[in-house]
Protein backbone atom coordinates (compact mmCIF):
# COMPACT_ATOMS: atom_id res chain seq x y z
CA UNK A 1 126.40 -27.00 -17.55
CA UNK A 2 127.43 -25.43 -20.75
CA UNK A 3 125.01 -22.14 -21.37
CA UNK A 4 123.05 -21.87 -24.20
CA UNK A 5 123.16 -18.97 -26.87
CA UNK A 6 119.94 -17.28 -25.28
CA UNK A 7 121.19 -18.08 -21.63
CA UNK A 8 124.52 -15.82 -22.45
CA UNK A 9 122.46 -13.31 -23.82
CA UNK A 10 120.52 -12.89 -20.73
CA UNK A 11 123.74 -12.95 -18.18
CA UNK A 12 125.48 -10.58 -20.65
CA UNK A 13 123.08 -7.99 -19.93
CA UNK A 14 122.74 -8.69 -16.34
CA UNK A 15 126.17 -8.17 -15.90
CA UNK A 16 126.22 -5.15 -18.12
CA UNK A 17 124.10 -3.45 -15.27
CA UNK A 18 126.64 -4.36 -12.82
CA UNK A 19 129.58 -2.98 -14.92
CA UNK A 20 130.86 -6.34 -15.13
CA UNK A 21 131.74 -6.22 -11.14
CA UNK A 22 130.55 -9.20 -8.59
CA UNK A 23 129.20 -11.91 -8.56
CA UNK A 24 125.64 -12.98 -10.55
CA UNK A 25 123.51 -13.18 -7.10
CA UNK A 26 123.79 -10.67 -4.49
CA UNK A 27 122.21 -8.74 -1.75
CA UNK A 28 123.54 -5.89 -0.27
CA UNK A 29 126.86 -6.06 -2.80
CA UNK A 30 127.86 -9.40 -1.05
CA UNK A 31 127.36 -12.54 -2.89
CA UNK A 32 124.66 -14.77 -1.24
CA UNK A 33 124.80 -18.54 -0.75
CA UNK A 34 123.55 -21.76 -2.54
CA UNK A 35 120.48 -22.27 -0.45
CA UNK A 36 119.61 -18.16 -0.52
CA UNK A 37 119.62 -18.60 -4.35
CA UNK A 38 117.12 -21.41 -3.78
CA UNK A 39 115.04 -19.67 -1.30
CA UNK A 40 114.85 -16.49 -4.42
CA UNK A 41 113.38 -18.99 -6.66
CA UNK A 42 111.08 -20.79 -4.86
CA UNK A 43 109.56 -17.10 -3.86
CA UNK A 44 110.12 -16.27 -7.04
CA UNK A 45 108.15 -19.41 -8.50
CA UNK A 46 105.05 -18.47 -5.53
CA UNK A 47 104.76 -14.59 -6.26
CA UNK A 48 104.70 -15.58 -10.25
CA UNK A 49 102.60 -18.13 -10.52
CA UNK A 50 104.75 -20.52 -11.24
CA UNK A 51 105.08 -24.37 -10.50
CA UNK A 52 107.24 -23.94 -7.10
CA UNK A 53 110.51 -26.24 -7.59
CA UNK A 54 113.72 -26.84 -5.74
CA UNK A 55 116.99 -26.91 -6.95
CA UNK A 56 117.11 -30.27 -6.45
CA UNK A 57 114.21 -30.55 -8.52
CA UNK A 58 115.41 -28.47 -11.45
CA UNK A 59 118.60 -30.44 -11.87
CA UNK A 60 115.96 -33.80 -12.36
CA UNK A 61 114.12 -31.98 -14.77
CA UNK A 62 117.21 -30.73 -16.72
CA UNK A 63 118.38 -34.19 -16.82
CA UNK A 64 115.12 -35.58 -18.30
CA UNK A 65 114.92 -32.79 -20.71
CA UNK A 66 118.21 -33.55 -21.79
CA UNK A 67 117.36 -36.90 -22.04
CA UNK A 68 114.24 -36.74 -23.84
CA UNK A 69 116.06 -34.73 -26.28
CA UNK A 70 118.43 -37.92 -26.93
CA UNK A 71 121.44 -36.68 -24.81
CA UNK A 72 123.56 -39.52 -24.19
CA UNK A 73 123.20 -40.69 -20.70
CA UNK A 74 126.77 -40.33 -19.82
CA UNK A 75 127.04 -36.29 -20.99
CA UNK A 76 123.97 -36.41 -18.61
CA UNK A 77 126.32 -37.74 -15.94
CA UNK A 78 129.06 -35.74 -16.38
CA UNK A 79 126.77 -32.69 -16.39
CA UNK A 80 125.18 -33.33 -12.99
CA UNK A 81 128.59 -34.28 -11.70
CA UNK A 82 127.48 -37.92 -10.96
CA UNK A 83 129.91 -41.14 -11.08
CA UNK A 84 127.94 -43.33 -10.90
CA UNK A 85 125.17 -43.83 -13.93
CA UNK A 86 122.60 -45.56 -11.43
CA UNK A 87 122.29 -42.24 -9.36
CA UNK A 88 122.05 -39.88 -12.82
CA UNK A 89 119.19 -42.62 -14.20
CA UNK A 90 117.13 -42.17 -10.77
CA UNK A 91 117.07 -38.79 -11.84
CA UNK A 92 115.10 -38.74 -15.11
CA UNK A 93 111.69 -38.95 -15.91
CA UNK A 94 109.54 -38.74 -19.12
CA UNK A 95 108.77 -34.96 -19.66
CA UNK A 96 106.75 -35.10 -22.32
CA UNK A 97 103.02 -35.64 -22.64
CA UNK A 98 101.56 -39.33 -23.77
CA UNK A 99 101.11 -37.70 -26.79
CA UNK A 100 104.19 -36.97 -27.30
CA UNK A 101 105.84 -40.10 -26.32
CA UNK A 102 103.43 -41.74 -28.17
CA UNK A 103 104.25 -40.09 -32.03
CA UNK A 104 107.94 -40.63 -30.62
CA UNK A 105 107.41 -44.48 -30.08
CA UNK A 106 105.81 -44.69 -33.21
CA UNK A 107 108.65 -42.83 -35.06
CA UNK A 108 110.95 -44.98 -34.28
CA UNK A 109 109.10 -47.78 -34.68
């Protein structure tokens, strides 16, 4: 996934803190796994507030933000790493309110 501007910012300064040594997600100085990063954010999502999602979950809502944003479906299926376009379109949803789909229908209609 190619980081935005305000994404770099942030890692720059996280990894200014760690003197530019190890990797992004650790405990202890040792590097944790995929499904430890997931458990962080799900307890992260629960202590803040936030709508609890899984990874799995936040690479479908990437997708249909992407996609809602006019993304071309196969960028979208390069960037999740899919071959097949059938599994990257069972990933996407509409995002955006009725509202909002609705001034977009009648845009480009």
């Amino acid at each position: 996934m190619p980081l935005v501007p305000k994404a770099i910012v942030l890692l720059n300064k996280i990894t200014e803190k760690r003197d530019g040594k190890g990797y992004l997600f650790t405990r202890n100085g040792e590097r944790i796994t995929a499904r430890q990063v997931a458990y962080v954010l799900e307890k992260y999502a629960e202590r803040t507030g936030h709508i609890r999602k899984s990874s799995h979950k936040i690479r479908k809502t990437v997708a249909s933000n992407l996609n809602a944003e006019a993304v071309p479906l196969d960028e979208i299926r390069e960037l999740l790493g899919h071959s097949d376009l059938q599994t990257t379109l069972a990933y996407i949803y509409n995002p955006l309110t009725e509202e909002e789909t609705y001034e977009r229908i009648k845009k480009a209609l």
